[in-house]
C-alpha atoms as a PDB file:
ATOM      1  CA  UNK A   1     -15.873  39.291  -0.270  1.00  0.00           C
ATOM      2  CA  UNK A   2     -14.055  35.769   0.482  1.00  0.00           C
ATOM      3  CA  UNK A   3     -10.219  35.342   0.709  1.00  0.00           C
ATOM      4  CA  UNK A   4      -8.197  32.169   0.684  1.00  0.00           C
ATOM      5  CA  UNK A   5      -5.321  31.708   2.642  1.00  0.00           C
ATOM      6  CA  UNK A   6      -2.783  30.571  -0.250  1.00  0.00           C
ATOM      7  CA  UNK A   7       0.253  30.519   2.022  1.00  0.00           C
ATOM      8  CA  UNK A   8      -1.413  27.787   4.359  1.00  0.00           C
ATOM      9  CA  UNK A   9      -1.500  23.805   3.884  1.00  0.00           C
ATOM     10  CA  UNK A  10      -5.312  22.505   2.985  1.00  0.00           C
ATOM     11  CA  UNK A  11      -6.734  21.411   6.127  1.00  0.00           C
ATOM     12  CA  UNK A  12      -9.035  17.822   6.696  1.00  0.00           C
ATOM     13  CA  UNK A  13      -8.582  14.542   4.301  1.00  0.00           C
ATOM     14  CA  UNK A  14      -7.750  14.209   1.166  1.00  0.00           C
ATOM     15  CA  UNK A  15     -10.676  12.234  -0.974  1.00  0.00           C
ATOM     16  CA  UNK A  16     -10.734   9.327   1.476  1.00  0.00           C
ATOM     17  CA  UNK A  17     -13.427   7.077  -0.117  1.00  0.00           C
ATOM     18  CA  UNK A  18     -14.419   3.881   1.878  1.00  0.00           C
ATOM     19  CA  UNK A  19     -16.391   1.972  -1.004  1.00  0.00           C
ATOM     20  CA  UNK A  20     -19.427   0.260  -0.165  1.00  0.00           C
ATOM     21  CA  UNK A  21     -18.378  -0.946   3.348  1.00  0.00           C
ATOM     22  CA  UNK A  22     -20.778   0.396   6.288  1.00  0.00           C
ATOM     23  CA  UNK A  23     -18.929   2.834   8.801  1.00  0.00           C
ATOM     24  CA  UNK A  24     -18.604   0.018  10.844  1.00  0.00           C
ATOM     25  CA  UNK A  25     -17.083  -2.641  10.238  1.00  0.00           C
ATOM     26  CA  UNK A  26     -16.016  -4.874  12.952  1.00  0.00           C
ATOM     27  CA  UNK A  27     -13.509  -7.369  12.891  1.00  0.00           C
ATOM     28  CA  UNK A  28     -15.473 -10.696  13.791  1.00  0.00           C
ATOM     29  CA  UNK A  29     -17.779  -9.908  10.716  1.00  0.00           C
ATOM     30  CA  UNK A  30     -14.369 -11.331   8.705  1.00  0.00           C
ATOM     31  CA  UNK A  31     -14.139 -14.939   7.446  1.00  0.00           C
ATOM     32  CA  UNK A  32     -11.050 -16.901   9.031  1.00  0.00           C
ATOM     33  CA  UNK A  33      -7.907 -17.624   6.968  1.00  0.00           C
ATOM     34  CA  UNK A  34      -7.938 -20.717   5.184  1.00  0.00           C
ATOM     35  CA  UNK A  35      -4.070 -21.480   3.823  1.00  0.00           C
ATOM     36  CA  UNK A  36      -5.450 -24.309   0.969  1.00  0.00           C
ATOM     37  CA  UNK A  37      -7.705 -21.558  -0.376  1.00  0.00           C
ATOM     38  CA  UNK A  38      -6.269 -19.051  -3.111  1.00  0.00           C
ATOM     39  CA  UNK A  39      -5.368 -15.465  -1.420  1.00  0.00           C
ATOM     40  CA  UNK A  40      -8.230 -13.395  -2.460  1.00  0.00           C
ATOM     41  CA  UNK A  41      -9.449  -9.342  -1.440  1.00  0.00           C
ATOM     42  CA  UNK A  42     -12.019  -9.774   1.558  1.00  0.00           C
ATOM     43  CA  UNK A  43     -12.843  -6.241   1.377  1.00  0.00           C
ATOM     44  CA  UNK A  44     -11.662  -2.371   0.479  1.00  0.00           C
ATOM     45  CA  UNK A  45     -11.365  -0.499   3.839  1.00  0.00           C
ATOM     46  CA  UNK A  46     -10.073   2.362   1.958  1.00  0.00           C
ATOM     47  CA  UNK A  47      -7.954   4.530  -0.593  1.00  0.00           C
ATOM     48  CA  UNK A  48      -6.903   7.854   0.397  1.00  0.00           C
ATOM     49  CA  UNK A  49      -5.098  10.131  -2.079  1.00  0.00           C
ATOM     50  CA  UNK A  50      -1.551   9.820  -2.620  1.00  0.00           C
ATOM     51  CA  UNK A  51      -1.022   7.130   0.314  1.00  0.00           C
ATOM     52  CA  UNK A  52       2.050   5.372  -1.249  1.00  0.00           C
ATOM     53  CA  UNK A  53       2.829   2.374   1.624  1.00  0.00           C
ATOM     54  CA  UNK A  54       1.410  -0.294   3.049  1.00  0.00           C
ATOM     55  CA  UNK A  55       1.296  -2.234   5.849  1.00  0.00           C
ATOM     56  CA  UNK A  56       2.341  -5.993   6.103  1.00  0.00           C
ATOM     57  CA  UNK A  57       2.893  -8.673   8.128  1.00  0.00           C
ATOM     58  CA  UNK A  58       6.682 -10.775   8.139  1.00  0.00           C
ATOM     59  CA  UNK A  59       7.027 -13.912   9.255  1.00  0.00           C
ATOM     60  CA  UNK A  60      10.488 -14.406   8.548  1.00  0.00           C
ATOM     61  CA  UNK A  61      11.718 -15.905  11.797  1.00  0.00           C
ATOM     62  CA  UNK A  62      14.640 -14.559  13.469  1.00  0.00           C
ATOM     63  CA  UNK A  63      14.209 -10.970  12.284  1.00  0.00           C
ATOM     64  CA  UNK A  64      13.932  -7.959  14.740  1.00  0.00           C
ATOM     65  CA  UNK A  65      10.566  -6.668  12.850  1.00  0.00           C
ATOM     66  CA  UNK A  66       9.069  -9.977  13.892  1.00  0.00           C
ATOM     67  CA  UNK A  67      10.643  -9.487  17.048  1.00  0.00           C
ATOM     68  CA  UNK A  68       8.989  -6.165  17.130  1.00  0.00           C
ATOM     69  CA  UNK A  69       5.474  -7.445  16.669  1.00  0.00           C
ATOM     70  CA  UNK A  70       5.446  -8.288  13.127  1.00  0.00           C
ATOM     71  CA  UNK A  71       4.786  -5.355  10.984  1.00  0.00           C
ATOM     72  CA  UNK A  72       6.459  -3.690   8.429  1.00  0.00           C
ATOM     73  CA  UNK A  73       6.056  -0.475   6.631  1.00  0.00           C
ATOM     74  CA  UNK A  74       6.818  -0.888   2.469  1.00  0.00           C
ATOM     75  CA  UNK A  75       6.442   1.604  -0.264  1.00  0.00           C
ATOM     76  CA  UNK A  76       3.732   0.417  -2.293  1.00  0.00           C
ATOM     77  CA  UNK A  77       4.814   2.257  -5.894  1.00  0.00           C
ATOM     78  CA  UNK A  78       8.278   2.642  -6.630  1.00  0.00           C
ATOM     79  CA  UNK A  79       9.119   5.792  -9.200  1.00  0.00           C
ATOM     80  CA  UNK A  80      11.262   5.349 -11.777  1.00  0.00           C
ATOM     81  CA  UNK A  81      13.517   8.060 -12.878  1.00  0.00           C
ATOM     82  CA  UNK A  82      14.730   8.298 -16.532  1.00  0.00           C
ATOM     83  CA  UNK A  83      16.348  10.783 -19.254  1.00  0.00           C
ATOM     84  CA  UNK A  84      15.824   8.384 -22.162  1.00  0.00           C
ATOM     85  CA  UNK A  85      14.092   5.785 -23.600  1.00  0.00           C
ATOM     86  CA  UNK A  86      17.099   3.127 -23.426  1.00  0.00           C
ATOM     87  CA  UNK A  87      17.191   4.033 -20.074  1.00  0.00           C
ATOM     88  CA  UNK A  88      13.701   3.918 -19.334  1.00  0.00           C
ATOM     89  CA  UNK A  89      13.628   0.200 -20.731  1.00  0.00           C
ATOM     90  CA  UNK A  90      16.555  -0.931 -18.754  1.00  0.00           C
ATOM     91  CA  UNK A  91      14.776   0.472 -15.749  1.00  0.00           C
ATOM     92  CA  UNK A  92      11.658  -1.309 -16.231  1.00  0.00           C
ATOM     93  CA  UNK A  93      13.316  -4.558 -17.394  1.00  0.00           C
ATOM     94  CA  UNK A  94      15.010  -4.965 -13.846  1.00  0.00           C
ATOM     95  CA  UNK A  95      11.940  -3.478 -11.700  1.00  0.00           C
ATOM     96  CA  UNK A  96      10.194  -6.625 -13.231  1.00  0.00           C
ATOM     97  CA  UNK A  97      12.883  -8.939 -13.021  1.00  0.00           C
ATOM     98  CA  UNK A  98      13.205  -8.158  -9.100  1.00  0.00           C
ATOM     99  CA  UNK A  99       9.659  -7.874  -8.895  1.00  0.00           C
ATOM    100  CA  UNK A 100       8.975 -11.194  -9.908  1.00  0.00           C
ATOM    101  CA  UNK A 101      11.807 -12.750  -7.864  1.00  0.00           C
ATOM    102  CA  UNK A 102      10.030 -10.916  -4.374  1.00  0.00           C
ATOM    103  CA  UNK A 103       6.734 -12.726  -5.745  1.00  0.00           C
ATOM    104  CA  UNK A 104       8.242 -16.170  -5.554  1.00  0.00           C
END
């Protein structure tokens, strides 16, 4: 007869997919930057479950994360919290408003 350990945490990954990429993917394999071309996705290196930041690079000069090296860790989602509807519409108003003013 099995048993489960219910008082323990779940041990290995947690649905890491990779895609369609090969296992291994080397870096020369990518195309160079070109800055009069559009941004656009190279590839997906992954997605694992509930992974909520990413990793960027700043090139704001003069800051101590450039000074650093560069890169910055940045919450990816950002929850909103709400006990109404008017609430929940003011709260998505400004989350676009300030979204849209970090895109530009």
């Amino acid at each position: 007869m099995s048993h489960h350990k219910f008082e323990h945490p779940r041990h290995g990954h947690w649905a890491f997919s990779r895609g369609k990429e090969p296992p291994d993917i080397e870096e020369k394999a990518f195309p160079k930057d070109d800055p009069t071309k559009p941004c656009k996705l190279t590839t997906f290196l992954g997605y694992k479950a509930r992974m909520t930041h990413i990793v960027r690079e700043v090139e704001k000069p003069g800051s101590t994360i450039v000074a650093r090296g560069g890169v910055t860790l940045r919450p990816a989602l950002q929850r909103l919290y709400m006990t109404r509807a008017s609430a929940y519409r003011d709260a998505l108003k400004s989350f676009i408003e300030g979204y849209q003013e970090g895109i530009q």
